[in-house]
C-alpha atoms as a PDB file:
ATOM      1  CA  UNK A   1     117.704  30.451 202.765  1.00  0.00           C
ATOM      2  CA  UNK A   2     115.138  28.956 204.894  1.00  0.00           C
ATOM      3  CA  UNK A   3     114.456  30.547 208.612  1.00  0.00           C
ATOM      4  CA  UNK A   4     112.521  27.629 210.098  1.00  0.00           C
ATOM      5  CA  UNK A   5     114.048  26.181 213.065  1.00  0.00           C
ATOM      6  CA  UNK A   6     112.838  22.298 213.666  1.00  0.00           C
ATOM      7  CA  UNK A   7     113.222  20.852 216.807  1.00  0.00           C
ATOM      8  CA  UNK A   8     115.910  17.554 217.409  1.00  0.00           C
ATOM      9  CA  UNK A   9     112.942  15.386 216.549  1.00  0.00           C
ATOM     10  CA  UNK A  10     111.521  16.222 213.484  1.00  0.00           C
ATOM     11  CA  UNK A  11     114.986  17.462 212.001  1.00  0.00           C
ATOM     12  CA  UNK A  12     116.072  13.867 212.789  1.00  0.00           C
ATOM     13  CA  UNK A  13     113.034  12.550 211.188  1.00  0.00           C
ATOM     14  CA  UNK A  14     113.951  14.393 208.125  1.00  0.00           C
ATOM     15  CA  UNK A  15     117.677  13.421 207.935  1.00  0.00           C
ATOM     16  CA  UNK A  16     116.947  10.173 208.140  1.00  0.00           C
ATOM     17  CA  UNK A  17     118.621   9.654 211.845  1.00  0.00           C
ATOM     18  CA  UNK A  18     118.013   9.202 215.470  1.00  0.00           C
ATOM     19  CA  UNK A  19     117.243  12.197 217.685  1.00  0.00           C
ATOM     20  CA  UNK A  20     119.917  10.805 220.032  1.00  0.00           C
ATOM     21  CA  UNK A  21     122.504  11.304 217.083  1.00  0.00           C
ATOM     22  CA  UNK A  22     121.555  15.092 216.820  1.00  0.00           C
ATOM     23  CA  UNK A  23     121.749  15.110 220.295  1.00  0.00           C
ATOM     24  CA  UNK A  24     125.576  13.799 220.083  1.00  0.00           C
ATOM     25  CA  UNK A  25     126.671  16.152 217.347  1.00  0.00           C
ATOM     26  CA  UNK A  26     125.987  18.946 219.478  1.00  0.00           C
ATOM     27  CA  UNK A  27     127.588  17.605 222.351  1.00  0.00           C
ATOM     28  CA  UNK A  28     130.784  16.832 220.175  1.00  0.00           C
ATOM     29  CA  UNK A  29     130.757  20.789 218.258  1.00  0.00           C
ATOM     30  CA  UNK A  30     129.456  19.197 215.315  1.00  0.00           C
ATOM     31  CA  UNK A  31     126.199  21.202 215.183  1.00  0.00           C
ATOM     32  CA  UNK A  32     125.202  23.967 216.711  1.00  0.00           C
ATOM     33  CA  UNK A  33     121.364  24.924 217.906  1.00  0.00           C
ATOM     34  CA  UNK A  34     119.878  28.054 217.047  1.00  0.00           C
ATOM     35  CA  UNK A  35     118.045  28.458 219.818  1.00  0.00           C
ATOM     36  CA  UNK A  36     115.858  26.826 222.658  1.00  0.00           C
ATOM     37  CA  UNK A  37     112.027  26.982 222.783  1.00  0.00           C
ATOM     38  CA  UNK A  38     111.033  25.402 226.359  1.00  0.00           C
ATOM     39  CA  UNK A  39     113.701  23.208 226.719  1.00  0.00           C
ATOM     40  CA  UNK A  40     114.168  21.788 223.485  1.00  0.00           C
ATOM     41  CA  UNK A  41     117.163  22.717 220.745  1.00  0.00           C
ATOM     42  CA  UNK A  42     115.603  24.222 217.594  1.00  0.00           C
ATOM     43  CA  UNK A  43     117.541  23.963 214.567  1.00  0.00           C
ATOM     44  CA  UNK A  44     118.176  25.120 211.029  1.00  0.00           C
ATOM     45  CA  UNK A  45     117.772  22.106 208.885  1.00  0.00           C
ATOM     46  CA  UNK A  46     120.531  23.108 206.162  1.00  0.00           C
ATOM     47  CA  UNK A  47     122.954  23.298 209.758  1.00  0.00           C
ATOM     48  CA  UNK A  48     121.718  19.384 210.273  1.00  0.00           C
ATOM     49  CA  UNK A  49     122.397  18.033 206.765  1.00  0.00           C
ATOM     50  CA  UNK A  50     125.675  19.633 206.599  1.00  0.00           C
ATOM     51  CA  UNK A  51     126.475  18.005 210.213  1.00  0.00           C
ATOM     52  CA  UNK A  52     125.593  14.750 208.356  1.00  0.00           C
ATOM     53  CA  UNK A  53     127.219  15.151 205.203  1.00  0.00           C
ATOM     54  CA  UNK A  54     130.498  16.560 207.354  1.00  0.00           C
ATOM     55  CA  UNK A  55     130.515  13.318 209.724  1.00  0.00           C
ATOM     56  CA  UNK A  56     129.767  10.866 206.653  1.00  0.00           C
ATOM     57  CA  UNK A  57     133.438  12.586 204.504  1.00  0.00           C
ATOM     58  CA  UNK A  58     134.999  12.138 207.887  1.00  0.00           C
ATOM     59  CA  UNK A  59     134.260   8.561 208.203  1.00  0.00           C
ATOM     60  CA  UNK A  60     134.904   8.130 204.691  1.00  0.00           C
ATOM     61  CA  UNK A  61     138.651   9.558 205.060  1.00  0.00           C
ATOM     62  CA  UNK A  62     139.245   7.217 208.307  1.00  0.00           C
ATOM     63  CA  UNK A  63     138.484   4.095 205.946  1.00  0.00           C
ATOM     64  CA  UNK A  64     139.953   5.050 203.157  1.00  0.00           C
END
């Protein structure tokens, strides 16, 4: 398991997203941050691709 902690930004970036989105999974208990560095979120980036892949079979179910 990787330890790195990526901040909102870049973990967006790598997801494929909008830092705003990240932003509104935490606020709705979708994803939690690790910690803060300043007064940024840091997170794991396996915890931000399972937020995705969680909201994505949730949206799938509502359709379907």
């Amino acid at each position: 398991m990787n330890d790195e902690l990526w901040t909102a930004e870049e973990a967006a970036a790598e997801v494929g997203v909008k830092p705003g989105t990240i932003h509104a999974w935490v606020h709705r208990g979708y994803l939690t941050p690790q910690r803060k560095r300043g007064g940024a979120h840091l997170f794991r980036l396996e915890d931000v691709f399972a937020a995705e892949a969680g909201r994505k079979r949730k949206h799938r179910r509502k359709v379907a």
